[in-house]
Each structure stands twice: as structure tokens, then as C-alpha cells.
Protein backbone atom coordinates (compact mmCIF):
# COMPACT_ATOMS: atom_id res chain seq x y z
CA UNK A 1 -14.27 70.00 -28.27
CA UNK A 2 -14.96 69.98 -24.63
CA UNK A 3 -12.75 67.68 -23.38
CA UNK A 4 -14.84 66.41 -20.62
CA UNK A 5 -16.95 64.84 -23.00
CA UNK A 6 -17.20 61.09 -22.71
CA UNK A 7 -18.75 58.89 -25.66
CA UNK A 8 -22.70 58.44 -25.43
CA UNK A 9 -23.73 55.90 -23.50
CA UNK A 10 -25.85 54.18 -27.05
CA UNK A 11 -22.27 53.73 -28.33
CA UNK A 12 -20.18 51.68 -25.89
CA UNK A 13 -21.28 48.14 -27.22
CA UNK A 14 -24.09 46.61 -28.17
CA UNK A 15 -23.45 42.90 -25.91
CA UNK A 16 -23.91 42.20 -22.83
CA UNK A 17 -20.61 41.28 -22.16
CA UNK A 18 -19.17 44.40 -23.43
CA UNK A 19 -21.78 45.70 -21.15
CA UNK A 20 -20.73 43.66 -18.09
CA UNK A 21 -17.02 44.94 -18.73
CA UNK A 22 -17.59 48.63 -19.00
CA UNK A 23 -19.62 48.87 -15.85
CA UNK A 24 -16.72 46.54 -14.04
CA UNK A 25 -14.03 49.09 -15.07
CA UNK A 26 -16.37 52.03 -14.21
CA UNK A 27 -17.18 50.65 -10.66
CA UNK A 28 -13.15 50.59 -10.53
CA UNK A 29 -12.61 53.64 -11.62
CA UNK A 30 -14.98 54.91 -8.93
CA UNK A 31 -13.37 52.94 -6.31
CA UNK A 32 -9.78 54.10 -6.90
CA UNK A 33 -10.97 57.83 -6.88
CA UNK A 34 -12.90 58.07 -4.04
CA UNK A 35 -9.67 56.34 -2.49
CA UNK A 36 -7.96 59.52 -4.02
CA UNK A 37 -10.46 62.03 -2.56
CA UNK A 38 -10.26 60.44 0.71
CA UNK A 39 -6.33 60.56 0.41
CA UNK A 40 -6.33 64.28 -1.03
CA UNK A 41 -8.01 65.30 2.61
CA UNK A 42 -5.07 63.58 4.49
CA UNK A 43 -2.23 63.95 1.81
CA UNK A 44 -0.32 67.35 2.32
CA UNK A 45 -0.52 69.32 -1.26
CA UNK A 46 3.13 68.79 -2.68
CA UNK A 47 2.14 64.83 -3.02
CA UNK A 48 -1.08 65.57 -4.94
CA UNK A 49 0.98 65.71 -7.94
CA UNK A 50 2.14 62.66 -7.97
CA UNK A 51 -1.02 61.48 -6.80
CA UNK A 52 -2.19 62.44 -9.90
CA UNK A 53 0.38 61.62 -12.06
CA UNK A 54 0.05 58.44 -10.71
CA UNK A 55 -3.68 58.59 -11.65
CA UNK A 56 -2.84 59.66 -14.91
CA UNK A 57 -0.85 56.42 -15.55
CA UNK A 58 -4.08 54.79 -14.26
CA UNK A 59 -6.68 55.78 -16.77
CA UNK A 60 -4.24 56.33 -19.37
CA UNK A 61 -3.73 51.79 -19.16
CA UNK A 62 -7.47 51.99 -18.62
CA UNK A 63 -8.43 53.54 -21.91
CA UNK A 64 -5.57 51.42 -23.63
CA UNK A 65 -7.08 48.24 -22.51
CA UNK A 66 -10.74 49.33 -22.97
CA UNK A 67 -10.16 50.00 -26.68
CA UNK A 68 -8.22 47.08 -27.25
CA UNK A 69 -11.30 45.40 -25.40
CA UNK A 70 -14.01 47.32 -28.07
CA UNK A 71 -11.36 46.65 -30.86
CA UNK A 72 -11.38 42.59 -30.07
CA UNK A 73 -15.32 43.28 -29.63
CA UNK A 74 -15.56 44.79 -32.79
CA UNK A 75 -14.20 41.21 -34.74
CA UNK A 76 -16.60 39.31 -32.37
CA UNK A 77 -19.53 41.55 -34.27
CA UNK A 78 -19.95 38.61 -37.18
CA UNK A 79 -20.03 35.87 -35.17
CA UNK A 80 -22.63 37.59 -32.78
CA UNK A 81 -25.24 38.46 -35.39
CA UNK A 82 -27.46 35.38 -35.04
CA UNK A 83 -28.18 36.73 -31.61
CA UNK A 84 -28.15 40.30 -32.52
CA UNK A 85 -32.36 40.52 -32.18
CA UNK A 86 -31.97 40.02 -29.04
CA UNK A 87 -29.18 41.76 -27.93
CA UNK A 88 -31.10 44.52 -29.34
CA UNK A 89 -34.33 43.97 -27.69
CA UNK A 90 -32.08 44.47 -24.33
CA UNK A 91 -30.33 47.68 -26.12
CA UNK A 92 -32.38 50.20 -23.84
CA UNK A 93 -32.03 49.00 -20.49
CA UNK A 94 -28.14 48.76 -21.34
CA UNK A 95 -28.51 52.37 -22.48
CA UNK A 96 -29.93 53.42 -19.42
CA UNK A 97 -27.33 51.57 -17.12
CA UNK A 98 -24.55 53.24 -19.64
CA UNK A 99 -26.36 56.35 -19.08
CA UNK A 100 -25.82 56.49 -15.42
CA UNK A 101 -22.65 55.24 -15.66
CA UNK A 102 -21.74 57.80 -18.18
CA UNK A 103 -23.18 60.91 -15.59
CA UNK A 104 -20.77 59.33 -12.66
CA UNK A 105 -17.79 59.32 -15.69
CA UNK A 106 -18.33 62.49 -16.23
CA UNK A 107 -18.57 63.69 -12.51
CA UNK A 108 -14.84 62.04 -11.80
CA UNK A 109 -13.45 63.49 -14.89
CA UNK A 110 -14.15 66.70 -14.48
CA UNK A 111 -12.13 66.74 -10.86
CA UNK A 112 -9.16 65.20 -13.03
CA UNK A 113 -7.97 68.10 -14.45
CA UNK A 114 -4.56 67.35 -15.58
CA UNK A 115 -5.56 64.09 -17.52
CA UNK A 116 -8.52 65.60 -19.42
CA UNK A 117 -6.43 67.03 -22.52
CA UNK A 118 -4.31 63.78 -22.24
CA UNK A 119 -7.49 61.33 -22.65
CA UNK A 120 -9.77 63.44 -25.10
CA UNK A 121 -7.93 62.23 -28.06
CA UNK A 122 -8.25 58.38 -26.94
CA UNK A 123 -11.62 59.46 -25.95
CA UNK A 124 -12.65 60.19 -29.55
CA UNK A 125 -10.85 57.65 -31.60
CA UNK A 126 -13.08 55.01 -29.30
CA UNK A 127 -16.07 57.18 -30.10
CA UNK A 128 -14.86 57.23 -33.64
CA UNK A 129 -14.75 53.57 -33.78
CA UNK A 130 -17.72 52.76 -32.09
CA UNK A 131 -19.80 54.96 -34.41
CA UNK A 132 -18.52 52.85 -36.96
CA UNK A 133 -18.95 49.39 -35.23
CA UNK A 134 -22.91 50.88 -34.74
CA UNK A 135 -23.16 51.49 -38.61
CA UNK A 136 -21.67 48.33 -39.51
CA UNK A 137 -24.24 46.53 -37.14
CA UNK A 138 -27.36 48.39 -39.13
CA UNK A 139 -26.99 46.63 -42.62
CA UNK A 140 -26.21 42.95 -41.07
CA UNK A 141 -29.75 43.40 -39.12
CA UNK A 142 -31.56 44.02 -42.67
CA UNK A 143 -29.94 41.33 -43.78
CA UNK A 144 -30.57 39.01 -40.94
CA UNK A 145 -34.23 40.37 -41.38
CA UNK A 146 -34.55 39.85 -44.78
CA UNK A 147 -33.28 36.57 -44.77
CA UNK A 148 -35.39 35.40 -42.14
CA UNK A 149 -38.10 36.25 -44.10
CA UNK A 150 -37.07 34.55 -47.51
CA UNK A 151 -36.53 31.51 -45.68
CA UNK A 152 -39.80 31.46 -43.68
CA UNK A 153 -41.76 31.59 -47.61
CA UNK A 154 -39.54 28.78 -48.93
CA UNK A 155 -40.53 26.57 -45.65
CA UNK A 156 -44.09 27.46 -47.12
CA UNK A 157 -43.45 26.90 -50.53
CA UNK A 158 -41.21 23.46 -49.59
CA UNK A 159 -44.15 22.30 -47.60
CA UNK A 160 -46.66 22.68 -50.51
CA UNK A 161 -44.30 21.33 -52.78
CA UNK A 162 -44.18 18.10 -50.57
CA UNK A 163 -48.06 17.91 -50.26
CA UNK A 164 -48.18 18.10 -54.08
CA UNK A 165 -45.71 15.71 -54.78
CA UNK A 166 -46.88 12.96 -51.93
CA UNK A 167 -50.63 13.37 -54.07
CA UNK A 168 -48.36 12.59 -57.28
CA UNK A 169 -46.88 9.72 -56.07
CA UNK A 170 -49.56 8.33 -54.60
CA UNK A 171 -51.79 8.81 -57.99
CA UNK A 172 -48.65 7.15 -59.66
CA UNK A 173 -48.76 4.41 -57.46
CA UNK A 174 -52.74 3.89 -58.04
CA UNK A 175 -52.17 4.06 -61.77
CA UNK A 176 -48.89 1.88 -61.53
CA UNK A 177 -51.18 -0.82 -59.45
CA UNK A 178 -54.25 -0.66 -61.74
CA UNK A 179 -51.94 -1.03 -64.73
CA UNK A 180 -50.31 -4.05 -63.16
CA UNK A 181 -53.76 -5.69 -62.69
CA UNK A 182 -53.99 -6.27 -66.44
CA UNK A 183 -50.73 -7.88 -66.72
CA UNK A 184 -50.40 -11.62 -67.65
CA UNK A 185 -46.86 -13.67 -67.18
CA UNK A 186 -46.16 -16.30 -69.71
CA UNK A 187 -44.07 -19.12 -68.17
CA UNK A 188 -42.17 -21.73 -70.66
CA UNK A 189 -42.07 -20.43 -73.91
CA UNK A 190 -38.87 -20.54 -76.20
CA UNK A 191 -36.62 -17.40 -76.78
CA UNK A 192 -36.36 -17.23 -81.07
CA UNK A 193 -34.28 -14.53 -82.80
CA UNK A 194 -36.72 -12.31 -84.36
CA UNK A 195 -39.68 -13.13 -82.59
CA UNK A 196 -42.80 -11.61 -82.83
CA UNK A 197 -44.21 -11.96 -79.14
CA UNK A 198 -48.01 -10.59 -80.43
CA UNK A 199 -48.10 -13.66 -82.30
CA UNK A 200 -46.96 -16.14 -80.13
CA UNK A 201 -49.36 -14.69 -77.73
CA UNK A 202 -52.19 -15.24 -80.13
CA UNK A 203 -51.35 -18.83 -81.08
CA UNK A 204 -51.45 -19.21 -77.43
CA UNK A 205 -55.18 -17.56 -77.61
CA UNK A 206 -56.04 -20.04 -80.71
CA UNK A 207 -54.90 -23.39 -78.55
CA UNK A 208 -56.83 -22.10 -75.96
CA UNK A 209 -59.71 -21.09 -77.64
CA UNK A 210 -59.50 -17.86 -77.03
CA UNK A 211 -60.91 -14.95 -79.34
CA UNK A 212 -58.31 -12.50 -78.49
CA UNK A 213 -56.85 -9.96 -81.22
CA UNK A 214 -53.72 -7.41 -81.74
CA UNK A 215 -55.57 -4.56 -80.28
CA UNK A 216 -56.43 -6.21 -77.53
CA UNK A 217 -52.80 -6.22 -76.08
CA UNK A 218 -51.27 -3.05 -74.86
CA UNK A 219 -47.74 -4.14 -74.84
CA UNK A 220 -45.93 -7.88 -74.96
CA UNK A 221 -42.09 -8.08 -74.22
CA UNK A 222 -39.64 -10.10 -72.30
CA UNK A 223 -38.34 -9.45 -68.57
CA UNK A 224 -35.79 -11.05 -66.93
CA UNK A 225 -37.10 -12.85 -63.25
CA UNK A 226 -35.36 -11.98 -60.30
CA UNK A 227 -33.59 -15.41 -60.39
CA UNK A 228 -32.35 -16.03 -63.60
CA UNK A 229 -31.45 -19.32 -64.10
CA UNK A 230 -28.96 -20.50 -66.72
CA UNK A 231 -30.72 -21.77 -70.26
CA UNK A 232 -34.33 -20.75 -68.81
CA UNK A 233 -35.77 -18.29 -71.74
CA UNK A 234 -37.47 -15.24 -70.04
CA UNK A 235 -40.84 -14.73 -69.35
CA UNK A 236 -43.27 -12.48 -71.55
CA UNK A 237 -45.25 -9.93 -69.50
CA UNK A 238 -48.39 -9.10 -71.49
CA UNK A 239 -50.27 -6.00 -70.53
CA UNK A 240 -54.09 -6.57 -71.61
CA UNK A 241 -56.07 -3.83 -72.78
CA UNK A 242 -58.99 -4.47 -70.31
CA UNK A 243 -59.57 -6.77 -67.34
CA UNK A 244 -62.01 -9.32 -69.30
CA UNK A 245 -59.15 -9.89 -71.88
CA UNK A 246 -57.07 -11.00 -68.94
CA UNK A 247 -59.39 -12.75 -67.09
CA UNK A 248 -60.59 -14.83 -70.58
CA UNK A 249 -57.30 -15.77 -71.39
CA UNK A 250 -56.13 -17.10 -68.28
CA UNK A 251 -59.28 -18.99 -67.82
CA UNK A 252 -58.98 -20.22 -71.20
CA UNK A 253 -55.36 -21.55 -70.72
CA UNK A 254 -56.18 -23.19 -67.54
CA UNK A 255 -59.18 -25.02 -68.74
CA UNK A 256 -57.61 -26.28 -71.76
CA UNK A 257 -54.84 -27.81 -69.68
CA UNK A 258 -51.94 -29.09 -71.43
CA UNK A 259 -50.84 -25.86 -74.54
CA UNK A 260 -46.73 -26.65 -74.44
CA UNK A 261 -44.34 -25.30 -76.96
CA UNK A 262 -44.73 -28.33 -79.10
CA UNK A 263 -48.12 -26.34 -79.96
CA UNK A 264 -46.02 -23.52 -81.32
CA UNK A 265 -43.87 -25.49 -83.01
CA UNK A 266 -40.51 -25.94 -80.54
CA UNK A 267 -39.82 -28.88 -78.19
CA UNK A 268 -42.86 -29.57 -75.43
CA UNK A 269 -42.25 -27.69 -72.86
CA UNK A 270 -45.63 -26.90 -70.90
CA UNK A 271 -46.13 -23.13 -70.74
CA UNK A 272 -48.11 -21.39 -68.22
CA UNK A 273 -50.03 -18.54 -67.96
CA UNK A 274 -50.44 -16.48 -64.57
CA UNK A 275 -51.80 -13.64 -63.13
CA UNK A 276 -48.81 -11.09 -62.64
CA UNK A 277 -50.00 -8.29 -60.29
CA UNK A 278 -47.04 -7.01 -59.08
């Protein structure tokens, strides 16, 4: 390999920060070896060695700490990916910064002799590594990609699923409200083992004078009121098969006034029939 080869400026991070680092050690670098030009012109030539040697040391801690920089980097890479689009939408400028960094790398190292053989193998396990960094970025992208894309069809598909189900409930709440209109509470009237409420319902209908039949009631049970009070039987809810059923019966009850549970055959107890809408 030639070992004035530096690693391509598209592999030395993908970050800005990674970015901002390299060209802080670079502009370093530069600094300390334009110092050493300037000193090689006023050094006589037996200290140049230790000039150099000195150098040496330099960019030897230089390369250390940069890949123990890329390598602390590197573990950084997951928790970075959720900006990664972006980083990458920046990716060419940074190239092209690297890339002139990378010409004025190249320029020093080639007047540092002595070091070259001494950094080439650093040179390439950080080339190495960052190769591999790059190809573990590539998959995580696709992911991040694909994901982004899955999620953006279930927002669709969650917001039609909320517009269909917001039309459900209101139908059911229409239907639930319509079907309450042709319920009838029964107030007062004795809680027997074995009841038949259809009946009782219908004796009600007789007293009242009434033509009401079976099949004229949907359903008839007991519910318990909000309030239950101690020895008080529960109302019956009667759900009338049309709206003139309702209306007759409850007109019937109230005009002939007085129908108590003596008419049904236990105690006298008034009972009284109301509209129960809700």
C-alpha cells in the first residue's frame, strides 16, 4: 500500500460533530507543522531528529485519540439514527470540507517521512473500521425508511377507522334514542315470585281500557332505579312495539285515574305509568 494514503474523506464520520472534531485536529496538525517548517529553517540539522521524533510522538497520540474518538462515535451510531436523514442530507458539503482537508493531510504527510510506515497501519485499521461503521449505517436507513412509511399508512388507516367508528356510534346512539322513545316505566306494582310481567301489563291495559295485546310489547322486565330504596319493588320498563301503543296506554292510565294494585289483586298501592325516554 502506499503509505501516504490517508482514509477518503466519505469515510471519516457521518455527524457533524465528528465533523467539527476532525477538522479541529487537522487545523492543529497544520499549526504544529508549519511551526516545524519554520523551526527546520532555523534549527541546525543534528536537532531535526529529534524534532521529528518528537513529531512522531505527536501524531502517533493523535491517531490514538482520533480512533478512540471514531470508536466512541461508532456506539453513538444507534442513538443518532432518528436524525440520520438529515445528517445525510448535509453528507456532501462535509465530504467536500473532508476533501480539502484530506489534500492538506496528505501534503504534511508526505514531508513526514520517518512516521509514514509507523502510522499506515493505524491509518488502515481506522479506515477498516469506518468502512464498517458506513455499512452498518446503510441497513438502519432502510429501516428508518421503511418504517416511516408503515407508520404514515396506519395514521391513514387509524384515521378512517375513527371516522367509521364516530358514524357507528352516532347511528347507535340514534337507534338507542329512538328505541328509548317507546319505553313506558311502571311505578308501584308488587314484586311476585314467578311473575309474568306481559300479563300484569295487560291487566293494567284492561283497567284502563286499553286494547293492547302480547305482540304489541317488545320486551317487559324489571330494572333497578338509581336510588333503590329498601322494600320498594322495582319498576317494569316496557318497550312498546310502536309509538301509538305507548302513547294509548299512557293516555289510557292517566284518564282512568285511580288503577292501584288492589286491581291486580295485592294491597292498593296506586301504580303509575310514565313516559321513560331516557
Amino acid at each position: 500500500m502506499n503509505p501516504q494514503k490517508s482514509p477518503p474523506a466519505t469515510k471519516v464520520g457521518l455527524v457533524s460533530s465528528q465533523h467539527d472534531n476532525a477538522k479541529c485536529d487537522t487545523e492543529v496538525t497544520q499549526q504544529r507543522n508549519i511551526t516545524l517548517q519554520r523551526s527546520k529553517r532555523k534549527q541546525p540539522e543534528e536537532a531535526m531528529k529529534s524534532e521529528l521524533n518528537d513529531f512522531r510522538k505527536e501524531i502517533m497520540s493523535f491517531l490514538t485519540e482520533f480512533k478512540t474518538s471514531q470508536e466512541e462515535n461508532i456506539k453513538k451510531i444507534h442513538e443518532e439514527v432518528s436524525s440520520l436523514k438529515e445528517q445525510l442530507n448535509n453528507l456532501k458539503q462535509i465530504s467536500d470540507i473532508l476533501s480539502q482537508d484530506q489534500v492538506t493531510i496528505k501534503d504534511t504527510l508526505t514531508s513526514i517521512n520517518s512516521a509514514q510506515q509507523a502510522t499506515a497501519n493505524i491509518i488502515t485499521e481506522m479506515q477498516a473500521s469506518l468502512e464498517f461503521s458506513s455499512k452498518r449505517i446503510d441497513p438502519y436507513r432502510n429501516v428508518a425508511n421503511c418504517s416511516e412509511e408503515k407508520l404514515k399508512i396506519q395514521c391513514r388507516e387509524i384515521t378512517e377507522m375513527q371516522v367509521i367508528l364516530d358514524r357507528l356510534s352516532f347511528k347507535t346512539q340514534r337507534q338507542e334514542q329512538w328505541a328509548r322513545q317507546l319505553n313506558v316505566e311502571v311505578v308501584g306494582v308488587p314484586e311476585i315470585k314467578n311473575e309474568n310481567l306481559t300479563n300484569i301489563v295487560l291487566s293494567i291495559a284492561e283497567k284502563a281500557g286499553v286494547v293492547l295485546s302480547a305482540g304489541d310489547m317488545e320486551s317487559c322486565t324489571r330494572v333497578q332505579s338509581k336510588d333503590p330504596v329498601k322494600g320498594r319493588p322495582r319498576n317494569i320498563i316496557i318497550k312498546m312495539s310502536s309509538r301509538i301503543h305507548k302513547d294509548n296506554l299512557i293516555a289510557g292510565v292517566k284518564k282512568h285515574r285511580g288503577i292501584t294494585t288492589g286491581d291486580l289483586g295485592h294491597g292498593d298501592t296506586e301504580i303509575i305509568l310514565r313516559d321513560k325516554p331516557r
